[in-house]
C-alpha atoms as a PDB file:
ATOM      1  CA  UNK A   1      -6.515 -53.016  48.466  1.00  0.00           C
ATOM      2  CA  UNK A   2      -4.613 -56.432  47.929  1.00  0.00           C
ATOM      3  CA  UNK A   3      -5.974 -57.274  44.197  1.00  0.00           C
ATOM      4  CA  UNK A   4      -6.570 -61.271  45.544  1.00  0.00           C
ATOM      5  CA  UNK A   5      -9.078 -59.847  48.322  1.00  0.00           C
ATOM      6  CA  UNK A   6     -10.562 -57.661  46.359  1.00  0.00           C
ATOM      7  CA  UNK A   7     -11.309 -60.371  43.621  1.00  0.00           C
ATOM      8  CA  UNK A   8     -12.715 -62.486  46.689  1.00  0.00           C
ATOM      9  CA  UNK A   9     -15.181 -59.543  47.722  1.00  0.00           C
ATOM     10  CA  UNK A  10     -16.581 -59.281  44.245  1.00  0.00           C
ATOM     11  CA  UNK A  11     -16.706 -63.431  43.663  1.00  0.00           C
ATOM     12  CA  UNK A  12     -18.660 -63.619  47.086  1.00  0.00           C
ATOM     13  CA  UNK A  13     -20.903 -60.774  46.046  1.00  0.00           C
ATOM     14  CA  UNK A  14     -21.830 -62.140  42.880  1.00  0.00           C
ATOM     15  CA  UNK A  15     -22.258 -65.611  44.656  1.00  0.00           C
ATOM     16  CA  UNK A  16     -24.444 -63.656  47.347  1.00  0.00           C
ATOM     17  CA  UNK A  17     -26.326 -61.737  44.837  1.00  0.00           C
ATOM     18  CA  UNK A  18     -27.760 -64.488  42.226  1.00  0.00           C
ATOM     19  CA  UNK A  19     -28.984 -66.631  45.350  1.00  0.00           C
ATOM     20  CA  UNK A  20     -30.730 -63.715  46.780  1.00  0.00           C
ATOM     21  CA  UNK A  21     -32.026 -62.556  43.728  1.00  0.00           C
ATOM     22  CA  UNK A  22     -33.491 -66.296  43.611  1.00  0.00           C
ATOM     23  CA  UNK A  23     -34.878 -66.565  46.709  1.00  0.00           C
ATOM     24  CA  UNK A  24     -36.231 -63.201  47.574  1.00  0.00           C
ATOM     25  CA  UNK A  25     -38.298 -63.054  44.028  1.00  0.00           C
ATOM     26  CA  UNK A  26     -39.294 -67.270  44.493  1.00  0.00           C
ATOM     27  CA  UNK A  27     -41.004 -65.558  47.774  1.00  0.00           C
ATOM     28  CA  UNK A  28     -42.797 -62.948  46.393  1.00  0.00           C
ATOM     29  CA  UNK A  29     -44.438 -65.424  43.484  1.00  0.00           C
ATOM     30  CA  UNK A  30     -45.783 -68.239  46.009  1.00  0.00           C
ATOM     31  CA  UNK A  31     -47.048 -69.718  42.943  1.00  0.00           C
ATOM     32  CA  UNK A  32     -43.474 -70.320  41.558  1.00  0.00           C
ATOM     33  CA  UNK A  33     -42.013 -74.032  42.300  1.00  0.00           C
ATOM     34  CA  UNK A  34     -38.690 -75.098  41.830  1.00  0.00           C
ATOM     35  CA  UNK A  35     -40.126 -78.618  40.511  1.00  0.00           C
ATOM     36  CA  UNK A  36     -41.667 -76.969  37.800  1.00  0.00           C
ATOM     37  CA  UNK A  37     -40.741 -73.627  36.571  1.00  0.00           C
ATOM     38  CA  UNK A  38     -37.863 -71.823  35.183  1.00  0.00           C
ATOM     39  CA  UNK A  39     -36.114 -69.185  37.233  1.00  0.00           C
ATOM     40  CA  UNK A  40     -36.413 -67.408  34.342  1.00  0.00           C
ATOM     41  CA  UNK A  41     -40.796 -67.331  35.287  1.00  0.00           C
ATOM     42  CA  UNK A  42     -39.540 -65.135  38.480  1.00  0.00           C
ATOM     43  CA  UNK A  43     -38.535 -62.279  35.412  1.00  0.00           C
ATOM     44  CA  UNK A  44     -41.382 -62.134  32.876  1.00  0.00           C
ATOM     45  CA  UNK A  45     -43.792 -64.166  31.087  1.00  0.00           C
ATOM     46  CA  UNK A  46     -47.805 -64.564  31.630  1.00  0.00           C
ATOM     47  CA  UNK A  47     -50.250 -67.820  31.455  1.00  0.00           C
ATOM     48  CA  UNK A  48     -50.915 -67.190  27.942  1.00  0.00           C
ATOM     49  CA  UNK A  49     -47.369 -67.279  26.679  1.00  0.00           C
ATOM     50  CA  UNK A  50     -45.539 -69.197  29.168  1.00  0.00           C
ATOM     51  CA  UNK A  51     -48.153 -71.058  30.967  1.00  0.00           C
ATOM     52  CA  UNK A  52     -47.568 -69.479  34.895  1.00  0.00           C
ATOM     53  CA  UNK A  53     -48.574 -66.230  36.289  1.00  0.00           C
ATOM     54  CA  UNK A  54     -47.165 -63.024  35.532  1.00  0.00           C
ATOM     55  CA  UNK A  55     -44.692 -62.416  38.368  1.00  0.00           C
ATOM     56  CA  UNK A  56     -44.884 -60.268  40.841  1.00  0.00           C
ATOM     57  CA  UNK A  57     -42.127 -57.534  41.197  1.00  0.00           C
ATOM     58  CA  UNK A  58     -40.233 -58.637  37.841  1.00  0.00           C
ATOM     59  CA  UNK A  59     -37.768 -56.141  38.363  1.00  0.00           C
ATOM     60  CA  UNK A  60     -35.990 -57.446  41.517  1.00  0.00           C
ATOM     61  CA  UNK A  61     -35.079 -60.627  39.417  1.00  0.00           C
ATOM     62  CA  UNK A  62     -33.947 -58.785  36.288  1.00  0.00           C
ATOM     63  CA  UNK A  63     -32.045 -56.066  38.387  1.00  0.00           C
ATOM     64  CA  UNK A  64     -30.754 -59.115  40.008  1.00  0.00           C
ATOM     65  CA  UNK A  65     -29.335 -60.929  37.233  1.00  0.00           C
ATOM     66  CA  UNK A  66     -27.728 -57.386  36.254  1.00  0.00           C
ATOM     67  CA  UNK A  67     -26.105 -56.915  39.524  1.00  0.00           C
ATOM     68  CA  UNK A  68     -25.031 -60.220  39.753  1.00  0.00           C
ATOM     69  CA  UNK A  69     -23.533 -59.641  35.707  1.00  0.00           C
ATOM     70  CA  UNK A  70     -21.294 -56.435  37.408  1.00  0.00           C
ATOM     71  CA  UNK A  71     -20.225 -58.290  39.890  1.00  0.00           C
ATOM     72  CA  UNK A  72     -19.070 -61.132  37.496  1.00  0.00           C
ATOM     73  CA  UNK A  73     -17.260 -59.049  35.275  1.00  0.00           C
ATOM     74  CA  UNK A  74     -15.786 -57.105  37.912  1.00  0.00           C
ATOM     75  CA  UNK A  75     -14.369 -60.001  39.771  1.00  0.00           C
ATOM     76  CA  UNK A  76     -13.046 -61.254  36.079  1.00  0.00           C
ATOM     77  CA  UNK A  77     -11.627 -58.296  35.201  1.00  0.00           C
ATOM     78  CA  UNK A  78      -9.322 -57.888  39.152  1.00  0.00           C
ATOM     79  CA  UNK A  79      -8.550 -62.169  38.663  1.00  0.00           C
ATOM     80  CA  UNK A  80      -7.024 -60.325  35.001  1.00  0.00           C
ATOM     81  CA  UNK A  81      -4.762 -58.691  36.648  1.00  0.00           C
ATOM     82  CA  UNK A  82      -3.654 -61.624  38.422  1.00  0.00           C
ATOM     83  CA  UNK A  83      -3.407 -63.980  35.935  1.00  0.00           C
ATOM     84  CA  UNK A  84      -0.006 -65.918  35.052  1.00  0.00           C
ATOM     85  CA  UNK A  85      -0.103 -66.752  31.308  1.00  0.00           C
ATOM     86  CA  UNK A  86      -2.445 -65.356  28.480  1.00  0.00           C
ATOM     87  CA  UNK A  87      -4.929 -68.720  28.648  1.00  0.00           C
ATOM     88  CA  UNK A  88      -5.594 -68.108  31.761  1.00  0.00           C
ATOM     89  CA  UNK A  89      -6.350 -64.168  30.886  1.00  0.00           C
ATOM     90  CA  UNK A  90      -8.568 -65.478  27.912  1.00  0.00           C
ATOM     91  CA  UNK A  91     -10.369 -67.453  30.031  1.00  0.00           C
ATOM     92  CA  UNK A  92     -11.349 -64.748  32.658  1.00  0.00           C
ATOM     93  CA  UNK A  93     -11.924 -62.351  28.915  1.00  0.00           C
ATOM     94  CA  UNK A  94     -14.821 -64.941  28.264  1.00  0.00           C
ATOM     95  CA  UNK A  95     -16.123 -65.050  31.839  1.00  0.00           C
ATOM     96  CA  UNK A  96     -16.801 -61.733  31.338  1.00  0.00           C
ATOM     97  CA  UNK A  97     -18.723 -62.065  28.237  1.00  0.00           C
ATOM     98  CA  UNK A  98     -20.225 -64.554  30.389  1.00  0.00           C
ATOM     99  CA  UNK A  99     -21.100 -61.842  32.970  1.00  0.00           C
ATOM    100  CA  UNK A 100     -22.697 -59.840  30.098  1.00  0.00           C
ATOM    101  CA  UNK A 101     -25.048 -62.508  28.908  1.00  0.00           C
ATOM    102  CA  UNK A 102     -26.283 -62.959  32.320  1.00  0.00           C
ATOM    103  CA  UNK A 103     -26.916 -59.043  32.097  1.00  0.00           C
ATOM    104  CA  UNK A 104     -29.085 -59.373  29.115  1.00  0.00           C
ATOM    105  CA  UNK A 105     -31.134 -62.582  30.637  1.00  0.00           C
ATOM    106  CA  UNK A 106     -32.532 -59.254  32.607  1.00  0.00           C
ATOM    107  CA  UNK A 107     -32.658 -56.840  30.016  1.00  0.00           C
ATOM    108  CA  UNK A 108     -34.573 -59.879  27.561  1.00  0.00           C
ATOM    109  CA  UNK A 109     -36.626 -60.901  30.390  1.00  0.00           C
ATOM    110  CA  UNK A 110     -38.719 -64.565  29.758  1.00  0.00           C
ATOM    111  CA  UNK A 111     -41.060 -63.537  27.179  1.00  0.00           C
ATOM    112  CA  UNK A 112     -38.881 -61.411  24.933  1.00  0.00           C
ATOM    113  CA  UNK A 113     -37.248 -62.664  21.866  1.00  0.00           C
ATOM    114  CA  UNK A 114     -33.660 -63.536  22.790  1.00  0.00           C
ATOM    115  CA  UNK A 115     -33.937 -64.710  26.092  1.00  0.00           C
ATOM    116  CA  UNK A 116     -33.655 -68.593  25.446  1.00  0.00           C
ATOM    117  CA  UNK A 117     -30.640 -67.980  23.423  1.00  0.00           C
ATOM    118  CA  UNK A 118     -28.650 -65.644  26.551  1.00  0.00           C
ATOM    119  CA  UNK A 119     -30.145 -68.005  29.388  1.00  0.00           C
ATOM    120  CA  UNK A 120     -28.356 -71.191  27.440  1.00  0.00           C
ATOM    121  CA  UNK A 121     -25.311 -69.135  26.422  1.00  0.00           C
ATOM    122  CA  UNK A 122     -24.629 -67.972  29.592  1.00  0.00           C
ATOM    123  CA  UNK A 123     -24.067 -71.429  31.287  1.00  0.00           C
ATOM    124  CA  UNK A 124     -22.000 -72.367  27.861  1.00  0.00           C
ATOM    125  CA  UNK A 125     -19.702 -69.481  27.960  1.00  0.00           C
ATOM    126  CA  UNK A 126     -19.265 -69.951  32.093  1.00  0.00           C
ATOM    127  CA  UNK A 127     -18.184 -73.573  30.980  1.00  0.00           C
ATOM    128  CA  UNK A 128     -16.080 -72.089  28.253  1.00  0.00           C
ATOM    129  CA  UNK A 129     -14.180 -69.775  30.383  1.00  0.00           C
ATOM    130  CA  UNK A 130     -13.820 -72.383  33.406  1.00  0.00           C
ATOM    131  CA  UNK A 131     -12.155 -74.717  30.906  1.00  0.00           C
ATOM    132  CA  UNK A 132     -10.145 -72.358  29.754  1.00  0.00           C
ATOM    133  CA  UNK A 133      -8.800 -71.049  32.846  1.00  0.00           C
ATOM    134  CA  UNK A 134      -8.405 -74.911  34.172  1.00  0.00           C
ATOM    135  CA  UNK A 135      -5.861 -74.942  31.164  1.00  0.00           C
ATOM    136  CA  UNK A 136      -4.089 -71.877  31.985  1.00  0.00           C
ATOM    137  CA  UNK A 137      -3.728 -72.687  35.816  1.00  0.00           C
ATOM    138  CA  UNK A 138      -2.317 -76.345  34.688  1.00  0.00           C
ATOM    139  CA  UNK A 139       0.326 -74.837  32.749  1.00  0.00           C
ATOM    140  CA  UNK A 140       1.581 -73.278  35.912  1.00  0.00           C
ATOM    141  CA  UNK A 141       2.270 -73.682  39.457  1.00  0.00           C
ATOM    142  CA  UNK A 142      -1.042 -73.849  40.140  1.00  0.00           C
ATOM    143  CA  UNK A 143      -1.353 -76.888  38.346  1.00  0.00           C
ATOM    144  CA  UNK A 144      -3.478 -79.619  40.282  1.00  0.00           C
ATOM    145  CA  UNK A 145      -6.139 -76.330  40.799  1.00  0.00           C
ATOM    146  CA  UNK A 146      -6.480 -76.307  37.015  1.00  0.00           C
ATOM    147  CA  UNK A 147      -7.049 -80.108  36.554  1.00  0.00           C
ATOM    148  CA  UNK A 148      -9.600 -80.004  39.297  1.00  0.00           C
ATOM    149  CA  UNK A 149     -11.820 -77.511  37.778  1.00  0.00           C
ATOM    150  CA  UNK A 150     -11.395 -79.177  34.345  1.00  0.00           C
ATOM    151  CA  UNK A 151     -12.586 -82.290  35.877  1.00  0.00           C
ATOM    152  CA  UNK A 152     -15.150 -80.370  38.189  1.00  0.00           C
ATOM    153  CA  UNK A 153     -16.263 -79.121  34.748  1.00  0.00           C
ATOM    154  CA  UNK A 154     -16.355 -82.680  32.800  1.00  0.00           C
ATOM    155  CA  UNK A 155     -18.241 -84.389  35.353  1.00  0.00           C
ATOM    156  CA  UNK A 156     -20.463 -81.865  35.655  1.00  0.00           C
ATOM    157  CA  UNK A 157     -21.652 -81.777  32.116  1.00  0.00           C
ATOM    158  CA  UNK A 158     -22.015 -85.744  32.220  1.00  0.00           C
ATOM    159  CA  UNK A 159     -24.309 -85.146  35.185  1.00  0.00           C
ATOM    160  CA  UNK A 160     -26.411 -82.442  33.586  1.00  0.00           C
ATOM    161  CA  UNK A 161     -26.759 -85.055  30.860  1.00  0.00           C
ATOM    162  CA  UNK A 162     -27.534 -88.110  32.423  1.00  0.00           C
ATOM    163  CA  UNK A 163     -29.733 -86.931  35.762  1.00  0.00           C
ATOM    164  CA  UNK A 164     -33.521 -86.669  34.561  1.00  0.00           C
ATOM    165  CA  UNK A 165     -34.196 -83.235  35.291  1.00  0.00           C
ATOM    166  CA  UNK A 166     -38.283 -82.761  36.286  1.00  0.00           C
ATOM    167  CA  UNK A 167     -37.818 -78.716  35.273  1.00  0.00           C
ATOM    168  CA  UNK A 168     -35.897 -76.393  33.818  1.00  0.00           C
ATOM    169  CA  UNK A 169     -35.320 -74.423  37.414  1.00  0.00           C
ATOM    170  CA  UNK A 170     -33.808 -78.021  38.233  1.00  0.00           C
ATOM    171  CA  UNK A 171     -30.803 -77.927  36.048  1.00  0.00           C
ATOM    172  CA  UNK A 172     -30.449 -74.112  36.175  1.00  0.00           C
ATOM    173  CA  UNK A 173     -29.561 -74.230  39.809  1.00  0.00           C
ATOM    174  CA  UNK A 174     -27.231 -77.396  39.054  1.00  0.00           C
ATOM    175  CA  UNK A 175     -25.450 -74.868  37.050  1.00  0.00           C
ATOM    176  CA  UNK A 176     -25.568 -72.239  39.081  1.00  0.00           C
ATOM    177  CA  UNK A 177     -24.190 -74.490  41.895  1.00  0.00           C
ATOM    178  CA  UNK A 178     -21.464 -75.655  39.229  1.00  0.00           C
ATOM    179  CA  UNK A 179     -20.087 -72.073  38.462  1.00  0.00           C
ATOM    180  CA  UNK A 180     -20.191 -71.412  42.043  1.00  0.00           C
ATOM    181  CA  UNK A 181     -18.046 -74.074  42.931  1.00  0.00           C
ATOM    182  CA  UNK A 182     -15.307 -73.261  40.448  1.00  0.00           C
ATOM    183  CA  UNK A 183     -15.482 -69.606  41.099  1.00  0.00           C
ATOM    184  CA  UNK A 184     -14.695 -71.128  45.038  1.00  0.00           C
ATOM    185  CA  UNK A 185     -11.680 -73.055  43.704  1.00  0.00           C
ATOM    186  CA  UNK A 186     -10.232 -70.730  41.227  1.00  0.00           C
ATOM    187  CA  UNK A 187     -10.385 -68.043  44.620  1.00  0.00           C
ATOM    188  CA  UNK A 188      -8.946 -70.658  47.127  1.00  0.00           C
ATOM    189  CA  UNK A 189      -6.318 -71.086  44.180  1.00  0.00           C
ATOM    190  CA  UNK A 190      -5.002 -67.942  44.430  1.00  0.00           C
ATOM    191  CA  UNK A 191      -5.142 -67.782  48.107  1.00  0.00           C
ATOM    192  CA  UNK A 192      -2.802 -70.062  48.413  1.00  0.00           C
ATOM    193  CA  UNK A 193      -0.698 -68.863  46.236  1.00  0.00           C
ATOM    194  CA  UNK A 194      -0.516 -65.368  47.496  1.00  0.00           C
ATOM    195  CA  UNK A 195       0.079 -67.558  51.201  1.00  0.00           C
ATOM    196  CA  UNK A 196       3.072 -69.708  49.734  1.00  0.00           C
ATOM    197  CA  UNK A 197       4.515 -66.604  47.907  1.00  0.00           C
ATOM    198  CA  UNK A 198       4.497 -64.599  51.171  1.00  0.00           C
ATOM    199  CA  UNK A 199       6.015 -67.554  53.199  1.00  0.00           C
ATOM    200  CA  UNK A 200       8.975 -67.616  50.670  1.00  0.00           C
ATOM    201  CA  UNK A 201       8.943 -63.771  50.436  1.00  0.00           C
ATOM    202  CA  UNK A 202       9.367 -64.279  54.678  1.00  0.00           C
ATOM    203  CA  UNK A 203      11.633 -66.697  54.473  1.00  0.00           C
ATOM    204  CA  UNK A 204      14.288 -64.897  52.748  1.00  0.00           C
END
């Protein structure tokens, strides 16, 4: 299969995945509001520790976040092969580091030791690798795709920092949004670079 579509099939899953995971586990925990919770509450946790009710059906969150993880390192690992320069390659190298972290935000469920540190490092490292691969596309032909997600990236950040957020879920979904996006661009990207290549590849 044509390595470009096959990186689209795993960026859509993972895409597909993380908002399912959200929304099917935010409807088995009526209790759970976006306005005031973590998504994090949907995993693990109790009233005495975290101050919500245990969740109901834990696992289809954590197994979630792990799918969602494959699926990120996967699609990383095909845009690899892909890649024009080795910034660009480093970059996709730390998205999937990124992919693992999201992994262990289900394996250290809310309520276990380390999750904190993998739920922040996650979003760090996905801002890490985007930068990084914004570098290694504007180096190329790809160039004004690059600077876009470096400035997606940049403005981004200022929002998180500026916008009161009333909850944690708030500015977790902001992020999720964020990655999204520049998953979207980095795949329309190469789209049209595979189209462009072809119509010179015709042309001759």
């Amino acid at each position: 299969m044509e390595r470009v579509r096959l990186a689209t099939y795993f960026g859509a899953a993972g895409i597909v995945s993380a908002w399912v995971t959200i929304f099917v586990s935010a409807f088995l925990n009526p209790w759970f509001s976006v306005f005031s919770n973590a998504l994090s509450d949907l995993g693990g946790g109790n009233m005495t520790l975290n101050g919500h009710p245990s969740p109901n059906l834990p696992l289809i969150y954590n197994l979630g976040m792990i799918f969602t993880s494959v699926m990120i390192m996967v699609f990383s690992a095909v845009m690899i092969s892909i890649s024009r320069n080795k910034i660009e390659s480093t970059g996709e190298s730390f998205f999937i580091i990124a992919g693992l972290f999201l992994a262990l935000i289900g394996i250290y469920h809310e309520g276990t030791y380390p999750h904190d540190f993998v739920s922040i490092w996650f979003f760090i490292l996905s801002s890490i690798s985007y930068v990084t691969i914004g570098i290694g596309l504007s180096i190329s032909e790809l160039r004004s795709y690059g600077l876009v997600i470096i400035v997606v990236i940049l403005v981004s950040w200022i929002l998180y920092l500026l916008i009161p957020w009333g909850s944690v879920a708030e500015d977790e979904i902001f992020g999720i949004a964020v990655i999204d996006l520049l998953v979207a661009i980095h795949l329309i990207s190469e789209s049209k670079h595979k189209l462009r290549s072809s119509s010179k590849t015709y042309n001759k």
